[in-house]
Protein backbone atom coordinates (compact mmCIF):
# COMPACT_ATOMS: atom_id res chain seq x y z
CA UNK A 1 108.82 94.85 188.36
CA UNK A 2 106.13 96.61 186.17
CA UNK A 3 107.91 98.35 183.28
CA UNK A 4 106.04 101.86 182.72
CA UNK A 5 103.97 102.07 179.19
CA UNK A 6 105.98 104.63 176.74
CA UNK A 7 102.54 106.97 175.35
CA UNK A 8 104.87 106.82 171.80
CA UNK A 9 108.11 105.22 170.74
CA UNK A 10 110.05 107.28 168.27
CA UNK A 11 113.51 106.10 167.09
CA UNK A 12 115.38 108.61 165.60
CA UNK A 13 118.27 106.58 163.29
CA UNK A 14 121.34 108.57 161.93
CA UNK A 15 124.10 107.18 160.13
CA UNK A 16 127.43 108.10 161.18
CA UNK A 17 129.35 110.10 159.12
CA UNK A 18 127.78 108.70 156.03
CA UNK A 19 129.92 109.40 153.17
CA UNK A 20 133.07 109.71 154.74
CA UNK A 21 132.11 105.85 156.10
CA UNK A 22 130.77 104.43 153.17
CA UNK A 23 134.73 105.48 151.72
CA UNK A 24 136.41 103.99 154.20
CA UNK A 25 134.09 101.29 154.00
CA UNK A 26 134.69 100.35 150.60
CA UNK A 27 138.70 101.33 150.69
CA UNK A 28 140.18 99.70 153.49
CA UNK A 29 143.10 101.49 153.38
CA UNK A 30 141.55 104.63 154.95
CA UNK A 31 139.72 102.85 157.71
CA UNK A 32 141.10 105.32 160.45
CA UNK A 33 142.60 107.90 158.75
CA UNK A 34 140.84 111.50 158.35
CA UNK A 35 138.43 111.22 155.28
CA UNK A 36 136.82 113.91 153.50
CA UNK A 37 133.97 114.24 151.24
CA UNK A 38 132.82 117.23 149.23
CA UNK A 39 133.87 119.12 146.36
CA UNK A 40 137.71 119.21 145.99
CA UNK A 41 137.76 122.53 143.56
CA UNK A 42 138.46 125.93 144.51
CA UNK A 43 134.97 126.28 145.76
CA UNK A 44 134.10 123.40 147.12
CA UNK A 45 132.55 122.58 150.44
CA UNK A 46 132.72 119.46 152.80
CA UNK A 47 129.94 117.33 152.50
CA UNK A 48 131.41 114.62 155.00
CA UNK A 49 134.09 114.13 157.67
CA UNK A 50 135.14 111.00 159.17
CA UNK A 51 135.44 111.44 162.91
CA UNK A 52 139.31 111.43 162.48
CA UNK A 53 139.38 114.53 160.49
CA UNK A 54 136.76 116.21 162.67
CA UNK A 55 139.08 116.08 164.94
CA UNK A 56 140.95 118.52 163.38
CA UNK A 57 138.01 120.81 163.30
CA UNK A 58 136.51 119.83 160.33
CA UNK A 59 132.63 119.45 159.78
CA UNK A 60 130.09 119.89 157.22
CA UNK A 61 129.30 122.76 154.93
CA UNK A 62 133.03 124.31 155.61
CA UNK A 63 134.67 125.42 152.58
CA UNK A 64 136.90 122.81 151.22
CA UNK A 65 140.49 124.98 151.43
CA UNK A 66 139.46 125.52 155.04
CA UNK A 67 139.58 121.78 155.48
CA UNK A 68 142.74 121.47 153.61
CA UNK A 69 144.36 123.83 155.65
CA UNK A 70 143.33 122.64 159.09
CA UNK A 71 143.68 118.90 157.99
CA UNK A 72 146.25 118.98 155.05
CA UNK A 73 146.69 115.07 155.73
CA UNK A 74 143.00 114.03 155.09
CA UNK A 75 142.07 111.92 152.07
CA UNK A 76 139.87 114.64 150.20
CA UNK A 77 137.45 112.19 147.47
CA UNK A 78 134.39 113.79 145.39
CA UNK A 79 131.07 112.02 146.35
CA UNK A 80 129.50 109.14 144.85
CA UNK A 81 125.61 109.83 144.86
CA UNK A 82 125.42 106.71 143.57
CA UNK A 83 127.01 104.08 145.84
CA UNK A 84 125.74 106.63 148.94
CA UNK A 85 121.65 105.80 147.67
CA UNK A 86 122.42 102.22 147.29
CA UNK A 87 123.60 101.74 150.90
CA UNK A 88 120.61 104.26 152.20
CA UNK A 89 118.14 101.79 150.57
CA UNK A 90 119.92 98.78 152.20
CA UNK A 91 119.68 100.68 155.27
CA UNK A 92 115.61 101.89 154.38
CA UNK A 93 114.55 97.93 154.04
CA UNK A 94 115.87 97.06 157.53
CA UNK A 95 114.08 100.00 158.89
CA UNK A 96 111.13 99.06 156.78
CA UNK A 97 111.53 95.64 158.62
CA UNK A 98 110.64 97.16 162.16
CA UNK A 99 107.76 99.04 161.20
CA UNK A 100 105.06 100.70 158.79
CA UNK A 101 106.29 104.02 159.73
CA UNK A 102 109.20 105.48 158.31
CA UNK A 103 109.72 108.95 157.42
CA UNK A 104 113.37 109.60 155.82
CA UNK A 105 115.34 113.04 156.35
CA UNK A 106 117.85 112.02 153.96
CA UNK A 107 119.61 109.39 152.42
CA UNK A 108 121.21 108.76 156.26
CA UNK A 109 118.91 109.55 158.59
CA UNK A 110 114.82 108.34 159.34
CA UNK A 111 112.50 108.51 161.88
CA UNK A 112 110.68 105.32 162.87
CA UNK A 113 107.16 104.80 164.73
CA UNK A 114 107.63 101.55 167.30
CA UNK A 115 104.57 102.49 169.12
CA UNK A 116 102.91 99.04 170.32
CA UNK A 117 106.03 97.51 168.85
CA UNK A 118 107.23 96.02 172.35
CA UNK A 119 105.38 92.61 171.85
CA UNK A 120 107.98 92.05 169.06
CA UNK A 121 111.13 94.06 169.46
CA UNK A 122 110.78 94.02 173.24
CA UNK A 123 111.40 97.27 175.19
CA UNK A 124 112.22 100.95 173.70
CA UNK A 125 116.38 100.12 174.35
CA UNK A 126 116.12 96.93 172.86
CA UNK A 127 114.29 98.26 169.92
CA UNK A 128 117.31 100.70 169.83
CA UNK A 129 120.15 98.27 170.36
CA UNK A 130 118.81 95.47 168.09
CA UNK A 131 117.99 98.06 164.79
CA UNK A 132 121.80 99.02 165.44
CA UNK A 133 122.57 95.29 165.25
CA UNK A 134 120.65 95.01 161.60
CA UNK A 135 122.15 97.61 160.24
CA UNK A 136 125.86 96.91 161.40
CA UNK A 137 124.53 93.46 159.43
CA UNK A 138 123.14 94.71 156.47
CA UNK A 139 125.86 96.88 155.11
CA UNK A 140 128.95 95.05 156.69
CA UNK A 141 129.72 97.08 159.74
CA UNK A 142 128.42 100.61 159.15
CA UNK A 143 127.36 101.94 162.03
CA UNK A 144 124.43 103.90 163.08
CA UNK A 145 123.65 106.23 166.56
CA UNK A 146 119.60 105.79 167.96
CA UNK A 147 117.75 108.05 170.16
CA UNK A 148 114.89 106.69 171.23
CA UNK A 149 111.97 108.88 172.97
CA UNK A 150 108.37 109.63 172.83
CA UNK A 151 108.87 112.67 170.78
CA UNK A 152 110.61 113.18 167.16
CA UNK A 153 112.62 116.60 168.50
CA UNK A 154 113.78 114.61 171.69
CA UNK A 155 114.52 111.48 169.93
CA UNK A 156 116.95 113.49 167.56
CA UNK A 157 118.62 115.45 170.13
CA UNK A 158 119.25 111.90 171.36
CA UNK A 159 120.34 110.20 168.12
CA UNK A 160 123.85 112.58 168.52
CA UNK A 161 123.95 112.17 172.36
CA UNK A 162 126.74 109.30 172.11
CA UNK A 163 127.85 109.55 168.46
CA UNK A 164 129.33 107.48 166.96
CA UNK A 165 127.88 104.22 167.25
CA UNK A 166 125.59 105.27 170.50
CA UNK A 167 122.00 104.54 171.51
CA UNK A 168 120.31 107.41 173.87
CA UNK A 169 116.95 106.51 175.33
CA UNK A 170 115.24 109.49 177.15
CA UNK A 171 111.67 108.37 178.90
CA UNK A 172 108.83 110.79 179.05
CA UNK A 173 109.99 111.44 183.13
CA UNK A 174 113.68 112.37 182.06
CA UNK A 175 113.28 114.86 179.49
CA UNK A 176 113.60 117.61 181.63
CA UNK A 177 116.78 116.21 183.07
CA UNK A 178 118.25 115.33 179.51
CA UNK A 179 116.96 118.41 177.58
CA UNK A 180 117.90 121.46 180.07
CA UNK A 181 121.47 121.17 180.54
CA UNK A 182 122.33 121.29 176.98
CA UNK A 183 123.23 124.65 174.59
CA UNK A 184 120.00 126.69 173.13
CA UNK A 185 121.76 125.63 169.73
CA UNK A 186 120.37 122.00 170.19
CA UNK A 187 116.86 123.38 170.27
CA UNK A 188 115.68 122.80 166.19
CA UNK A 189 114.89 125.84 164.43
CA UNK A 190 117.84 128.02 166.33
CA UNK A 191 120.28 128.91 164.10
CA UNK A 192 123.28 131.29 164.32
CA UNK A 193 121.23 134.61 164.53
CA UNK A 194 118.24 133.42 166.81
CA UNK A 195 121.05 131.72 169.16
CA UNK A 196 121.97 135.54 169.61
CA UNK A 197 118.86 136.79 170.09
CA UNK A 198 118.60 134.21 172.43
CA UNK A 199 121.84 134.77 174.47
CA UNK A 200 120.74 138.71 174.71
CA UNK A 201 118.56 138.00 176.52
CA UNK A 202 120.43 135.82 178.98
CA UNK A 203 119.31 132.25 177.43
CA UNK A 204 121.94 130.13 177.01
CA UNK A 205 120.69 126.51 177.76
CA UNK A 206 117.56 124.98 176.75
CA UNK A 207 116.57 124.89 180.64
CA UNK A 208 117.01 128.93 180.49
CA UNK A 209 114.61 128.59 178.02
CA UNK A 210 111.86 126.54 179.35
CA UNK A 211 111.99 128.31 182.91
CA UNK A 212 112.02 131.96 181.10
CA UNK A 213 108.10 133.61 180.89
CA UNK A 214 106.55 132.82 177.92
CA UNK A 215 105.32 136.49 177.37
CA UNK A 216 109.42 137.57 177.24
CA UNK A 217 109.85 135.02 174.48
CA UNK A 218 106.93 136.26 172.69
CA UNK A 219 107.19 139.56 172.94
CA UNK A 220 111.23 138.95 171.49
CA UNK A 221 110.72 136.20 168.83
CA UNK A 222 106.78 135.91 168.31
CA UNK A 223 105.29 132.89 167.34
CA UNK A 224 109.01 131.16 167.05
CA UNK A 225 109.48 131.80 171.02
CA UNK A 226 106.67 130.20 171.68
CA UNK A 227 107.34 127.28 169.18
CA UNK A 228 110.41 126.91 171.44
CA UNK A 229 109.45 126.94 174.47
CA UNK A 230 107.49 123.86 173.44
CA UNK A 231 110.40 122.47 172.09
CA UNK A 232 112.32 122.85 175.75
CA UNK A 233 109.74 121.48 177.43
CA UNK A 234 110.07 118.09 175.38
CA UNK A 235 106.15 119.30 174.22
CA UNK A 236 106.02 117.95 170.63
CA UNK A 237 103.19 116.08 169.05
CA UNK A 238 104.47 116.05 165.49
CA UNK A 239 103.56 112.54 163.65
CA UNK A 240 106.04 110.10 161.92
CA UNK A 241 104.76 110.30 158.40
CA UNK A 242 105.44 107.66 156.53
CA UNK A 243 106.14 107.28 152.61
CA UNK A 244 107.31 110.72 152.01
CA UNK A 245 107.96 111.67 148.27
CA UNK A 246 110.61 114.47 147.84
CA UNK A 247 108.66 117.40 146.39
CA UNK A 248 111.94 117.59 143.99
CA UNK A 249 114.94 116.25 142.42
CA UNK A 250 117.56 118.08 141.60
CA UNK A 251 121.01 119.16 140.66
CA UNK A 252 123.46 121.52 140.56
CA UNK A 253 126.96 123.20 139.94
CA UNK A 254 129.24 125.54 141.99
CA UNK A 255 131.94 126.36 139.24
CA UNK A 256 135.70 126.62 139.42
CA UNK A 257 135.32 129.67 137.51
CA UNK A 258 132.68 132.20 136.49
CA UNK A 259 130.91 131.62 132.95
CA UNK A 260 128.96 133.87 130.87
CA UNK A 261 126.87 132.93 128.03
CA UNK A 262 123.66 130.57 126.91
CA UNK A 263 125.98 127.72 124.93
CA UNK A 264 128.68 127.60 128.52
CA UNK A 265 125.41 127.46 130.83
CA UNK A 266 123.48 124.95 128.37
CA UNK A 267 126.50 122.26 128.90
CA UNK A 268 126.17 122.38 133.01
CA UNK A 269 122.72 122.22 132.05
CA UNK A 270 123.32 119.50 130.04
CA UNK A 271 125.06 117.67 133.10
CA UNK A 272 122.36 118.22 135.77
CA UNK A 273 119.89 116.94 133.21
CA UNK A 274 121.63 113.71 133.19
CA UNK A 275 122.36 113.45 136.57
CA UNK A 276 118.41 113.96 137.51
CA UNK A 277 116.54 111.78 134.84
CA UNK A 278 118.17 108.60 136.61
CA UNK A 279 117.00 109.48 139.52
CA UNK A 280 113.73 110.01 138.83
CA UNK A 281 113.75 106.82 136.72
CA UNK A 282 115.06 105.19 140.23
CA UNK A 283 112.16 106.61 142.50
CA UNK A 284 109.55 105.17 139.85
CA UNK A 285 108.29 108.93 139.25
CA UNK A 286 107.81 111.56 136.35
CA UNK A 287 108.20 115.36 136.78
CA UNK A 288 105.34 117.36 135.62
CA UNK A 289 107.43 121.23 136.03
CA UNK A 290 111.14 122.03 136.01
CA UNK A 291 113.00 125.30 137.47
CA UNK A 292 116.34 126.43 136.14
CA UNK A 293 118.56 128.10 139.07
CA UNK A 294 121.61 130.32 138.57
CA UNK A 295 123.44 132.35 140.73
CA UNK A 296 125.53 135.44 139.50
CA UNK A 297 129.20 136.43 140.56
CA UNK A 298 127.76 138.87 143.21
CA UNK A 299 125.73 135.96 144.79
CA UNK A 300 122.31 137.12 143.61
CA UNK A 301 119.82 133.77 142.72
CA UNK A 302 117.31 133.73 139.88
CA UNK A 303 115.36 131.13 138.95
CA UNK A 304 112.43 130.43 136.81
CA UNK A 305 110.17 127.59 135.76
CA UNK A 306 107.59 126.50 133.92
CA UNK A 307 105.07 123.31 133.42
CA UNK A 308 106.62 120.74 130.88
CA UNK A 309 104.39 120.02 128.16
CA UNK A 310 104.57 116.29 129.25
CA UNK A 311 105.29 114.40 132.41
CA UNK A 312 108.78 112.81 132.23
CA UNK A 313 111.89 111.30 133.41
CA UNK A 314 114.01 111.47 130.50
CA UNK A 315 117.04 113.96 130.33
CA UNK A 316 116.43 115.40 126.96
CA UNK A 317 113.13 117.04 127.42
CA UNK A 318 114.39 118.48 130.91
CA UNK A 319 117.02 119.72 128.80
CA UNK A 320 115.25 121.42 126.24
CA UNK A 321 112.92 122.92 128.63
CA UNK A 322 115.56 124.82 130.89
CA UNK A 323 116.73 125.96 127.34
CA UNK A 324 114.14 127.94 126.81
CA UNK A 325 113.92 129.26 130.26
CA UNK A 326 117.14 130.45 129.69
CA UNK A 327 115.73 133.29 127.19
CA UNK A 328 113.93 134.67 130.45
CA UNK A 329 117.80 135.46 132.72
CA UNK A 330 120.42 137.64 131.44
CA UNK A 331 123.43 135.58 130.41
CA UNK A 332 125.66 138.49 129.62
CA UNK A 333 126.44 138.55 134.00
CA UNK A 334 129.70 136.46 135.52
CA UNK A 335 128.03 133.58 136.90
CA UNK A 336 129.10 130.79 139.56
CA UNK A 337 126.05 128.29 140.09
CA UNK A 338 124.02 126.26 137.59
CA UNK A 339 121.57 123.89 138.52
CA UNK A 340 117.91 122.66 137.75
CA UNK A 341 114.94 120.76 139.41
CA UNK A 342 112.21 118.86 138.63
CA UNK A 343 109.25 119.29 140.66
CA UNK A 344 105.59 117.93 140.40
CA UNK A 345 106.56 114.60 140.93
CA UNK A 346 104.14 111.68 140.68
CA UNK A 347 104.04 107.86 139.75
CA UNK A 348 105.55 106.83 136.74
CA UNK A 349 102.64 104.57 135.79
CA UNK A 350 99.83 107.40 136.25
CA UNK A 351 97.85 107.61 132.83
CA UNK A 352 98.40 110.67 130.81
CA UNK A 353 96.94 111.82 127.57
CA UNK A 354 97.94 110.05 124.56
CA UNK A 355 99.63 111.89 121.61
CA UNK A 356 97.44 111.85 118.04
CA UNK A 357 100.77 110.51 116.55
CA UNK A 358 104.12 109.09 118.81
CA UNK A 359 107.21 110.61 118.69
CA UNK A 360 109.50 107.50 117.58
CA UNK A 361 112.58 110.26 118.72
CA UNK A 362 110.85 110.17 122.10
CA UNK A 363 110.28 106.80 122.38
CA UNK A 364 114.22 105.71 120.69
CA UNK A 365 115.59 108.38 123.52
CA UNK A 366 113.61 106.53 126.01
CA UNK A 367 114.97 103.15 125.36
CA UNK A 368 118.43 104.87 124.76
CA UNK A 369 118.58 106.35 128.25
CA UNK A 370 117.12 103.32 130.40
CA UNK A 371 120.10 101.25 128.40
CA UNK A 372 122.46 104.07 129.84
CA UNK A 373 121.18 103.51 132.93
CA UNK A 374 121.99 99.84 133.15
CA UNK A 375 125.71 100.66 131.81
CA UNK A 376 125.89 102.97 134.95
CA UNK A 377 125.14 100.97 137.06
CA UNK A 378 126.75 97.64 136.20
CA UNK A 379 129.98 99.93 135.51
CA UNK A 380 129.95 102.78 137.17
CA UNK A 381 128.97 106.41 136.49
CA UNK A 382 131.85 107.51 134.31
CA UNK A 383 131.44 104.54 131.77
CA UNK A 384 129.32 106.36 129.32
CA UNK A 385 129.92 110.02 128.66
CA UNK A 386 128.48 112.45 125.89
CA UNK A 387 130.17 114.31 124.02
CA UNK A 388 129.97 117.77 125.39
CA UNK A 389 131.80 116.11 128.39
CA UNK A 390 134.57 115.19 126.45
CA UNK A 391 135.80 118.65 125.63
């Protein structure tokens, strides 16, 4: 029996329930008990649910005393960025193993490019089923869901078809059959508001969609009917793109309470300064701009930024260059987010020009921070502190 020629083989890999796994992972104790990740202060969200406590209702982005109250049993734990990126880049190398083309989401999810792959991996399932296999391997029994497709929007719908643990493949002559059934919310790009729209006008699966005229979607959402009508008729010719450098790294604070004041903002400044020096120092890059966000009481967001006078990775000139940003926001307001960004990222080992004269308080802070960073993470993140944290 001839086995029909896939025009593209997209995997679309997503880690299931990342942080709330990695937890239970590492803390056998919670290993099917409800497990949730996020910030456990007044104003903290959920980052992560294990599938125990979404069965309570509980799910990303929901305000962390809405958890508590619909899951008061759960294990609530504050993330650990750190342990999360070192599993992610356990899980990036086995991806890395199956092909050339891997373009990561986030730290849990990647699309992969197995076109002409079959002479190796065999056909599109087994490509599925044996990347599940590796990564069940190479982090001791996480698990991972697969859709596999010929396009990146199919192959994602598919990734969460069977979650957790499942592997969807959808060939090019079942798309219709796959896509149509399910809710216009699966279609990417409809959110909340354009689901209404949607629903108005009588839409309410993905097959409404593709069978409605594509003048009537037009004339209601302009360019983004269109976009999705494509979408619903499994029409997508995006490419995987491979090597993908964040355009920033960043870092920020929802506080307990409101602040005012330039020396109260300068110490979460402080903090998000040291959080995001590491990690450039980790992705091998230097920041060329940085962008100081805040957002007031009353939920308005400023931010400005400017060009740093040298390309860096070091915490103390990111510091000292969202302090004097800070001259151009008015610190006198209630305010309930701090955070910072450095953008213009490029290779730490690009040539820049050379100072007339070092600065041996550069070059001591260097050295000083790199040894932090080795402290970190041979002990943890909480095994050196500074000062100002000690208060």
């Amino acid at each position: 029996m001839r086995t029909e020629r896939w025009p593209r083989i997209i995997l679309h890999a997503d880690m299931d329930a990342f942080f709330a796994s990695v937890e239970q992972h590492d803390r056998p104790e919670l290993k099917g008990t409800p497990v949730i990740v996020g910030g456990t202060g007044r104003r903290g969200v959920v980052s992560a649910a294990s599938y125990e406590a979404r069965a309570f209702g509980v799910h990303s982005a929901m305000p962390t005393h809405e958890a508590r109250r619909r899951c008061p049993q759960a294990t609530f734990l504050s993330p650990r960025l750190g342990r999360y990126q070192e599993i992610s880049s356990q899980v990036l190398a086995v991806f890395d193993d199956y092909s050339p083309l891997v373009e990561p989401l986030s730290v849990d999810e990647a699309f992969l490019d197995m076109t002409g792959a079959e002479g190796i991996f065999g056909p599109p399932r087994d490509m599925g089923r044996l990347l599940r296999v590796d990564v069940a391997r190479a982090t001791d029994g996480l698990t991972v869901s697969v859709g596999v497709a010929s396009t990146k929007f199919v192959a994602k719908v598919a990734s969460d078809h069977h979650k957790p643990d499942g592997l969807t493949v959808v060939a090019a002559d079942q798309v219709h059959d796959f896509l149509w059934p399910l809710d216009i919310k699966r279609l990417w790009g409809v959110g909340p508001h354009t689901a209404g729209r949607l629903e108005k006008l009588g839409l309410r699966t993905i097959g409404d969609v593709a069978r409605t005229a594509p003048g009537l979607l037009t004339e209601h959402l302009g360019d983004t009917g269109a976009h999705l009508r494509r979408l619903s008729l499994g029409e997508d010719d995006r490419e995987v793109v491979g090597e993908r450098q964040a355009k920033s790294v960043g870092a920020e604070y929802t506080l307990e309470r409101d602040i005012r004041g330039a020396a109260t903002v300068k110490k979460h400044l402080r903090r998000a300064a040291d959080r995001v020096a590491p990690r450039l120092r980790r992705q091998g890059v230097v920041a060329t701009g940085l962008r100081v966000k805040i957002k007031t009481a009353a939920f308005r967001l400023v931010t400005r930024q400017m060009t740093l006078p040298r390309p860096t990775d070091d915490a103390r000139p990111l510091f000292e260059a969202a302090c004097v940003l800070l001259d151009e926001f008015d610190l006198n307001v209630p305010m309930r987010l701090v955070g910072l960004a450095a953008f213009g990222l490029g290779p730490a080992g690009a040539p820049v020009q050379a100072e007339l004269f070092g600065d041996p308080d550069r070059q001591k802070n260097s050295r000083l921070e790199r040894t932090i960073d080795e402290l970190r993470d041979r002990f943890g993140t909480s095994a050196v502190k500074r000062g100002s944290e000690l208060d």
